[in-house]
N, C-alpha and C. Protein backbone atom coordinates (compact mmCIF):
# COMPACT_ATOMS: atom_id res chain seq x y z
N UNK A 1 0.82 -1.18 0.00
CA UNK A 1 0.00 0.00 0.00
C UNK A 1 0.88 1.26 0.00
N UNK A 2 1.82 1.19 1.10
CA UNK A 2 2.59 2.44 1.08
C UNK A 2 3.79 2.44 -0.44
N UNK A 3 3.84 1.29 -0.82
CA UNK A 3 4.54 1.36 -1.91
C UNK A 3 3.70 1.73 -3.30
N UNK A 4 2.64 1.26 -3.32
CA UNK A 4 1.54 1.92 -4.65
C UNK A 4 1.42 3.92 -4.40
N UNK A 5 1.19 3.87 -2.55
CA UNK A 5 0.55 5.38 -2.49
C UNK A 5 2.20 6.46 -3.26
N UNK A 6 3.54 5.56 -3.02
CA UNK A 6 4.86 6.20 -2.59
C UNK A 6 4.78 6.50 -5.13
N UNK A 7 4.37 5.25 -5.17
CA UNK A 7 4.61 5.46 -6.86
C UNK A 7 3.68 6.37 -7.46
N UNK A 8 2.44 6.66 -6.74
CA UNK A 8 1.24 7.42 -7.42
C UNK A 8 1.61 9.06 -7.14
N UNK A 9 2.19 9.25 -5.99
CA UNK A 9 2.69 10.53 -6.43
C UNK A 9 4.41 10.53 -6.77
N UNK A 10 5.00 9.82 -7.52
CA UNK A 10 6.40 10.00 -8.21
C UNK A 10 7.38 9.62 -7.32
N UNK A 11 7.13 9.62 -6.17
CA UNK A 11 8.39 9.33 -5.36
C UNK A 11 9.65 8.13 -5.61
N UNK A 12 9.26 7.07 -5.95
CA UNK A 12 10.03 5.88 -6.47
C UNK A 12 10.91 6.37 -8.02
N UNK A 13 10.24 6.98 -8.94
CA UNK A 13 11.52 7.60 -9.47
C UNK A 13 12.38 8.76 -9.17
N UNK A 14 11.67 9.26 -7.90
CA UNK A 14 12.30 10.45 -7.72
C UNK A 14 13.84 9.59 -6.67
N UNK A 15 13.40 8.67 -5.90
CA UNK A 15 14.62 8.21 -5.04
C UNK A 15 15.18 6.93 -5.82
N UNK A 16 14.97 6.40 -6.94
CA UNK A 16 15.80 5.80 -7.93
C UNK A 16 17.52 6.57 -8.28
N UNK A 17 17.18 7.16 -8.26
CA UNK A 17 18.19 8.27 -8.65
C UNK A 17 19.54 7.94 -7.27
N UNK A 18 20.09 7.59 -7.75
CA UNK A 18 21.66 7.58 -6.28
C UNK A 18 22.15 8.92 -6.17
N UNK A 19 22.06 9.85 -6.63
CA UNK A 19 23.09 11.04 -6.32
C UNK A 19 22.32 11.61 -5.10
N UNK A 20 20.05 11.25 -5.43
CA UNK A 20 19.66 11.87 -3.96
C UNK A 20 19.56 11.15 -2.55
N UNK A 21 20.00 10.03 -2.93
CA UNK A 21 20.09 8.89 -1.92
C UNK A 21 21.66 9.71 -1.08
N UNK A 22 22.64 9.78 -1.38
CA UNK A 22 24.00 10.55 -1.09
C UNK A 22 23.45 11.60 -0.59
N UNK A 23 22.44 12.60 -1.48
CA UNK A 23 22.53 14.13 -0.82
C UNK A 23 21.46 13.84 0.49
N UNK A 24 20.55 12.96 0.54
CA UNK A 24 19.66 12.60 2.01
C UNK A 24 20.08 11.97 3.00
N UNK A 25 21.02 11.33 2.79
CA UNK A 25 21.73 10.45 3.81
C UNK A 25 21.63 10.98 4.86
N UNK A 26 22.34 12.66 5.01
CA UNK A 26 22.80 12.82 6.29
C UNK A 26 21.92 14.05 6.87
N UNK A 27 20.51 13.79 6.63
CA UNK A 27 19.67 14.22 7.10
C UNK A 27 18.98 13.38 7.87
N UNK A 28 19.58 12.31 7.63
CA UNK A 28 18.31 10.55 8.47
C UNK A 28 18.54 10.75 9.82
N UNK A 29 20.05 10.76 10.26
CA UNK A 29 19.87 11.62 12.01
C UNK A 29 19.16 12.24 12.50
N UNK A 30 19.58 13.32 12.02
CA UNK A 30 18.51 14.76 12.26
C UNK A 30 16.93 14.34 12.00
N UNK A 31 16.16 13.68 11.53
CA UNK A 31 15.30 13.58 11.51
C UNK A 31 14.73 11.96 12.63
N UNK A 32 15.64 11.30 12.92
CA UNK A 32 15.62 10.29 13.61
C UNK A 32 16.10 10.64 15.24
N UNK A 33 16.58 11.65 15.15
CA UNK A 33 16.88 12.13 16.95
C UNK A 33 15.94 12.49 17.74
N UNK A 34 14.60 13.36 17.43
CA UNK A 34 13.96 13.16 18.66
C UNK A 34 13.13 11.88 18.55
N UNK A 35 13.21 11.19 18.11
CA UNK A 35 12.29 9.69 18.24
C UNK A 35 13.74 9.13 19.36
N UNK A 36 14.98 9.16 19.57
CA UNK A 36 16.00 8.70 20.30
C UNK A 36 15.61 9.92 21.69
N UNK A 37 15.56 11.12 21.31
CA UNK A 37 15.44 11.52 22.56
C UNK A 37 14.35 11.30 23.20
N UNK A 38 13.22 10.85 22.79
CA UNK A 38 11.74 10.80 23.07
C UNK A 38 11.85 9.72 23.66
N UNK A 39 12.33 8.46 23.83
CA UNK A 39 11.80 7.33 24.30
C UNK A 39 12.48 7.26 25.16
N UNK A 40 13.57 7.53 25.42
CA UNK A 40 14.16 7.26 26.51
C UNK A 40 13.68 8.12 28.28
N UNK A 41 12.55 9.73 27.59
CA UNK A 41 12.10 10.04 28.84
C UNK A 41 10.79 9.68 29.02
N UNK A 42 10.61 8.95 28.08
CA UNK A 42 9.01 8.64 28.09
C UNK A 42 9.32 7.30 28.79
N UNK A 43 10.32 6.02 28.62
CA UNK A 43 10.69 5.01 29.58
C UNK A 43 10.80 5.25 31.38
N UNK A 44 11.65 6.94 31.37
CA UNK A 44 11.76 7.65 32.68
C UNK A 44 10.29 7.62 33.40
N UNK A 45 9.13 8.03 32.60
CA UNK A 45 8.05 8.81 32.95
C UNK A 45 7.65 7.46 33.15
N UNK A 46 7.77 6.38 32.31
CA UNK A 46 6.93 5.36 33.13
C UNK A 46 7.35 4.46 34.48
N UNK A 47 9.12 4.47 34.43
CA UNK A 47 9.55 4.20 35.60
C UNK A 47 9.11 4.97 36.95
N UNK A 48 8.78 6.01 36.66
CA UNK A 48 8.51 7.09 37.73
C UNK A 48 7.31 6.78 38.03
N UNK A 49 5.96 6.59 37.56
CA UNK A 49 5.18 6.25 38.02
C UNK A 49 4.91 4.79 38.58
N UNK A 50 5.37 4.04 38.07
CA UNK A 50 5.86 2.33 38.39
C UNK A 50 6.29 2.75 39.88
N UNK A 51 7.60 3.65 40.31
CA UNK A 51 8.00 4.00 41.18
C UNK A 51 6.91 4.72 42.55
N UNK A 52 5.69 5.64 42.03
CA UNK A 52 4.82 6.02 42.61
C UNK A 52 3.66 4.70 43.24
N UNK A 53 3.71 3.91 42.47
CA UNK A 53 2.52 2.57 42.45
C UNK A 53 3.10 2.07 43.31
N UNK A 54 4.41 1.71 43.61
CA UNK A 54 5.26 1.40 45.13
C UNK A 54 4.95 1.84 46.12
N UNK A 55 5.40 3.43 46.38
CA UNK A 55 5.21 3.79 47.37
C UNK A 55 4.04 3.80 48.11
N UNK A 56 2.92 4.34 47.21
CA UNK A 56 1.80 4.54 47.50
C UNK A 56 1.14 2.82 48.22
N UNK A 57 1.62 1.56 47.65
CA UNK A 57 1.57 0.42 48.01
C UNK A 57 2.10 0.48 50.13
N UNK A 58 3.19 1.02 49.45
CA UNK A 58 4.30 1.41 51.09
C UNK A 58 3.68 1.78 52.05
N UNK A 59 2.98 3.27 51.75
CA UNK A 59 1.97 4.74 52.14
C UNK A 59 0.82 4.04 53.15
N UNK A 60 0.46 3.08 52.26
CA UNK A 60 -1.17 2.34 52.73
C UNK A 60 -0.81 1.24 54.09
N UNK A 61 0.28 1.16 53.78
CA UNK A 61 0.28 -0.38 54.68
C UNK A 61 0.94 0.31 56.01
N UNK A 62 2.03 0.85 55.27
CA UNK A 62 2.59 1.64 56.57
C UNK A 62 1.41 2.32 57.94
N UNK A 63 0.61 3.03 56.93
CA UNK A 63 -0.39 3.53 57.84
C UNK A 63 -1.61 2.85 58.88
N UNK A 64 -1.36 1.75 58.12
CA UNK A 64 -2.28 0.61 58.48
C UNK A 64 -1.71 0.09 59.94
N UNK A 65 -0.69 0.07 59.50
CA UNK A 65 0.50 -0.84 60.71
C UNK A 65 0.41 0.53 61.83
N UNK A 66 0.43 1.58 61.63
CA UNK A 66 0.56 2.55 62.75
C UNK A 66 -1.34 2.59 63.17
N UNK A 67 -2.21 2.36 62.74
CA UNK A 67 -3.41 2.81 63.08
C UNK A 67 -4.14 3.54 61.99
N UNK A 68 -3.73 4.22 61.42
CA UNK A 68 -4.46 5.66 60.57
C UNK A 68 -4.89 5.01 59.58
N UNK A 69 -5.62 5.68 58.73
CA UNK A 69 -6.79 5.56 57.51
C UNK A 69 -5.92 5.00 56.54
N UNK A 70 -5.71 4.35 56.04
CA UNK A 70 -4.58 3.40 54.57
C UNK A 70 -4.86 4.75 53.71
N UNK A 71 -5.72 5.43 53.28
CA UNK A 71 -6.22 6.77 52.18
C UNK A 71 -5.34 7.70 52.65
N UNK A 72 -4.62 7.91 54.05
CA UNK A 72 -4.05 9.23 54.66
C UNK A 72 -2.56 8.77 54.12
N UNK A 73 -2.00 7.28 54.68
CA UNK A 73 -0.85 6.53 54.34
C UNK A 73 -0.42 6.95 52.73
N UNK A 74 -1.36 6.37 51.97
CA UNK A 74 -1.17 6.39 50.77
C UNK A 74 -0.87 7.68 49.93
N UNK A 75 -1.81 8.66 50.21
CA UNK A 75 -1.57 10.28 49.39
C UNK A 75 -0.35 11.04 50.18
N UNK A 76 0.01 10.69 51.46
CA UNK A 76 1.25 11.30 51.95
C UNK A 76 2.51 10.76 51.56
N UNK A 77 2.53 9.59 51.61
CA UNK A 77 3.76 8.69 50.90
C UNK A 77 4.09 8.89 49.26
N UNK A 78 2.90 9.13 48.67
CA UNK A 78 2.95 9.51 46.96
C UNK A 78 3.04 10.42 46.74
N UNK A 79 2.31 11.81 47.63
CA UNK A 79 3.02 13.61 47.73
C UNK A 79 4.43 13.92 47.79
N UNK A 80 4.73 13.04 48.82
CA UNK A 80 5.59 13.42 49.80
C UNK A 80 7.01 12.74 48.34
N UNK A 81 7.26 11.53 47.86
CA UNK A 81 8.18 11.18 46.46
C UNK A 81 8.15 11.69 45.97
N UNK A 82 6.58 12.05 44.88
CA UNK A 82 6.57 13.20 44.39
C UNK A 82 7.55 14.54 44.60
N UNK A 83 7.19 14.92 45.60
CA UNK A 83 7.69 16.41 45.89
C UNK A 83 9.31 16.27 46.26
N UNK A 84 9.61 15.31 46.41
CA UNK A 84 10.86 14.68 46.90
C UNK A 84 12.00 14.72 45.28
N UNK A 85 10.86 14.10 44.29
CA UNK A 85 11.88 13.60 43.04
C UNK A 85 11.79 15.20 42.69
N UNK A 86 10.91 16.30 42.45
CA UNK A 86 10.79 17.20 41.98
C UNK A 86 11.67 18.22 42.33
N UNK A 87 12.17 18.10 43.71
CA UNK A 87 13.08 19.12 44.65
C UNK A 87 14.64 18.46 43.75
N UNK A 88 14.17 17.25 43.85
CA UNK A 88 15.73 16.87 43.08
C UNK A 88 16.02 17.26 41.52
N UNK A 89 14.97 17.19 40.99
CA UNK A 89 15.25 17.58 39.56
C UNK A 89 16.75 16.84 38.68
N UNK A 90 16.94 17.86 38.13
CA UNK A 90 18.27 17.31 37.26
C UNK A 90 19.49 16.91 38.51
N UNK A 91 19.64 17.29 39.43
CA UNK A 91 20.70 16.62 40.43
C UNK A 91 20.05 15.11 40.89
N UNK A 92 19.09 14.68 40.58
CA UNK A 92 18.81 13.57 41.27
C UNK A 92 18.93 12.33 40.53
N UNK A 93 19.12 13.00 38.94
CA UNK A 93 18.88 11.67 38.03
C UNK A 93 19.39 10.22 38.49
N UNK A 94 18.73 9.60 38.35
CA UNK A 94 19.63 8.42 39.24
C UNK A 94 19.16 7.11 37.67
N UNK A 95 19.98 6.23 37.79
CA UNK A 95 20.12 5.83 36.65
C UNK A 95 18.77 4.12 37.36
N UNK A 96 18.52 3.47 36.09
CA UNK A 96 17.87 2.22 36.57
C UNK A 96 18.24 1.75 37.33
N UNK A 97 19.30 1.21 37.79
CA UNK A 97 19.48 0.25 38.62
C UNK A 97 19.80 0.90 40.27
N UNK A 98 19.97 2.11 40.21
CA UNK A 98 19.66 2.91 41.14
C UNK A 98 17.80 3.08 41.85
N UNK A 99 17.48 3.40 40.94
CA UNK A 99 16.10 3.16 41.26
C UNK A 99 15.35 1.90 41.31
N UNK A 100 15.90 0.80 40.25
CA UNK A 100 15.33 -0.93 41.16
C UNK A 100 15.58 -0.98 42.36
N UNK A 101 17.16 -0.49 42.67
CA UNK A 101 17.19 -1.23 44.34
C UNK A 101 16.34 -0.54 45.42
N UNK A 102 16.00 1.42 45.13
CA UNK A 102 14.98 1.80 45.79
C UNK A 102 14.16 1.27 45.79
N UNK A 103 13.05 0.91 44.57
CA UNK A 103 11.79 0.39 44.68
C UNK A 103 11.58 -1.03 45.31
N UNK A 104 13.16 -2.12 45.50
CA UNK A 104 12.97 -3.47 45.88
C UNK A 104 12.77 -2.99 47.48
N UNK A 105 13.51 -1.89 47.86
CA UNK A 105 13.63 -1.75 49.40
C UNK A 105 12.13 -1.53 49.77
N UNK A 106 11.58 -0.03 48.90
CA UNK A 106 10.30 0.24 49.14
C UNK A 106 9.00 -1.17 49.23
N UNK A 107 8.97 -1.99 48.58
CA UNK A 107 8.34 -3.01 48.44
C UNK A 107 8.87 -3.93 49.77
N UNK A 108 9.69 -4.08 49.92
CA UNK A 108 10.28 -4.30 51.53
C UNK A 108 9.49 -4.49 52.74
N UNK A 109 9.77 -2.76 52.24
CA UNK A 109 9.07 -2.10 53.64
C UNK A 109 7.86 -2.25 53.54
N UNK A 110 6.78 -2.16 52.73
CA UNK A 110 5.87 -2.32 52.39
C UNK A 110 5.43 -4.00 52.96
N UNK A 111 5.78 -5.08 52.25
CA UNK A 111 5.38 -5.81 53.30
C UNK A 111 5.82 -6.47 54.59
N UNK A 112 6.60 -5.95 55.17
CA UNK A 112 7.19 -5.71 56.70
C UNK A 112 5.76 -4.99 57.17
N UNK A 113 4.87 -3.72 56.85
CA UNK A 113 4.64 -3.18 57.42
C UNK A 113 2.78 -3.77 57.29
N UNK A 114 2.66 -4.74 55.78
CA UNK A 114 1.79 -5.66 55.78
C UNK A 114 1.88 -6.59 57.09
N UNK A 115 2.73 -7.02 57.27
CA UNK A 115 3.01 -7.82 57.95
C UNK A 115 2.86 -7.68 59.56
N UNK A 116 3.30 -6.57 60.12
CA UNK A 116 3.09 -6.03 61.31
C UNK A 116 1.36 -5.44 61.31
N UNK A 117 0.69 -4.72 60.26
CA UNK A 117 -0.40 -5.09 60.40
C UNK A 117 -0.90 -6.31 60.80
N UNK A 118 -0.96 -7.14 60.04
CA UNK A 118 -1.34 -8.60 59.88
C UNK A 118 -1.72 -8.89 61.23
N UNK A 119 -0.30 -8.83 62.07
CA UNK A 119 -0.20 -9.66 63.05
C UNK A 119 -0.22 -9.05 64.32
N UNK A 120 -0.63 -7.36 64.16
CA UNK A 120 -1.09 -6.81 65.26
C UNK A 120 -2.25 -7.48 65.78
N UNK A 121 -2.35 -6.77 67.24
CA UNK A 121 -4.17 -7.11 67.86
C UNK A 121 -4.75 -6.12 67.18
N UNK A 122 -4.58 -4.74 66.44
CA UNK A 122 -5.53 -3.99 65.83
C UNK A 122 -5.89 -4.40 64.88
N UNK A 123 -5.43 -5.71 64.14
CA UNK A 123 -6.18 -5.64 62.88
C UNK A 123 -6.76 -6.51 62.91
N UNK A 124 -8.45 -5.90 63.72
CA UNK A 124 -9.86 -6.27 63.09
C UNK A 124 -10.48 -6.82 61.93
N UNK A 125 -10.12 -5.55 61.07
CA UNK A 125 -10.25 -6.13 60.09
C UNK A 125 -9.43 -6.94 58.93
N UNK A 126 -9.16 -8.07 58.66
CA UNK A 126 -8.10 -8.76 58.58
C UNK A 126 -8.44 -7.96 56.97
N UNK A 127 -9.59 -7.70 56.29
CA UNK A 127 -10.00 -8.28 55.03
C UNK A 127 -8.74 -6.30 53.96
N UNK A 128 -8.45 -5.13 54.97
CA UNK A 128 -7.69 -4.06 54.89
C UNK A 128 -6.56 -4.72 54.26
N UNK A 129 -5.60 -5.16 54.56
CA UNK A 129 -4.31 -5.79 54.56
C UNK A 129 -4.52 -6.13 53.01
N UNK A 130 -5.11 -7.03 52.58
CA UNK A 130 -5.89 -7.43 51.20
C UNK A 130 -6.26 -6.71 50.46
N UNK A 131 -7.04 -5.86 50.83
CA UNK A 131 -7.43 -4.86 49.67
C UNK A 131 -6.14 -4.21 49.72
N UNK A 132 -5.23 -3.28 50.51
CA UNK A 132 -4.61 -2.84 50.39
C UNK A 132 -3.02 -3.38 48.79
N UNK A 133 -3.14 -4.51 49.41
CA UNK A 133 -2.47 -5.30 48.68
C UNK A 133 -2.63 -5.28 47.11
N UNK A 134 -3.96 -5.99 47.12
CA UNK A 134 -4.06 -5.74 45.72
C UNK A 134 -4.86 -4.45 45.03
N UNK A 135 -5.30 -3.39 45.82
CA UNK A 135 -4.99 -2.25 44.99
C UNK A 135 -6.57 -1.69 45.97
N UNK A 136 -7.27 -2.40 46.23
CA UNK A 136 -8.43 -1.39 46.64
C UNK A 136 -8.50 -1.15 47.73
N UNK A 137 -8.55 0.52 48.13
CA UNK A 137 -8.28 1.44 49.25
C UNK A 137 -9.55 1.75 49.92
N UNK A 138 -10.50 1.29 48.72
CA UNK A 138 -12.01 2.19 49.16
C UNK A 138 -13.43 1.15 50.01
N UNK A 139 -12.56 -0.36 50.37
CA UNK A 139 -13.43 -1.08 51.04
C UNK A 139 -13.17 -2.19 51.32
């Protein structure tokens, strides 16, 4: 298809020709660099939130284990990175494997603090710990 649409308006004899194959060459960079710069912060942007889905995991349980609302745990622990990675900006870049071993610790702590829920006398409700776990905050 793209080869019929590329012949119906001339293009195939227009790049037959080798002298414009030579004079385009060294425009293919330049036109191929922000697709290189693009993915690599758009990979960042999703590590970063991958990184937020942690904490906020952390946020809930933690709070759980102290007493307080898992909803209070959770938006203070995900503000609080947030505002944390943002203060750091360009001094903070920290490369992948810098940030796996944060997020393995965060996940850690996270169920350490499942866990001390768990096995407190406050937790009534056993069924918190669970939702928390797998993602629902609201019951």
């Amino acid at each position: 298809m793209i080869h019929a649409l590329l012949g119906a308006l001339g293009v195939n004899e227009l790049i037959a020709h080798p002298f414009l194959w030579r004079a385009f060459s060294p425009a293919a960079p330049s036109v191929s660099w922000p697709a290189c710069r693009l993915l690599p912060r758009a990979a960042r942007q999703v590590f970063t939130g991958d990184a937020l889905g942690h904490v906020a995991f952390t946020g809930a349980a933690a709070a759980l284990a102290f007493g307080i609302d898992a909803r209070v745990g959770l938006v203070v622990a995900t503000v609080g990175l947030g505002v944390a990675m943002g203060l750091l900006g360009e001094r903070g870049r920290a490369d992948d494997i810098v940030i796996g071993n944060v997020l393995a610790w965060v996940l850690g702590l996270g169920v350490l603090f499942l866990s001390i829920f768990v096995s407190s006398a406050s937790a009534g409700n056993g069924s918190a710990g669970v939702s928390v776990l797998f993602g629902s905050v609201f019951g």
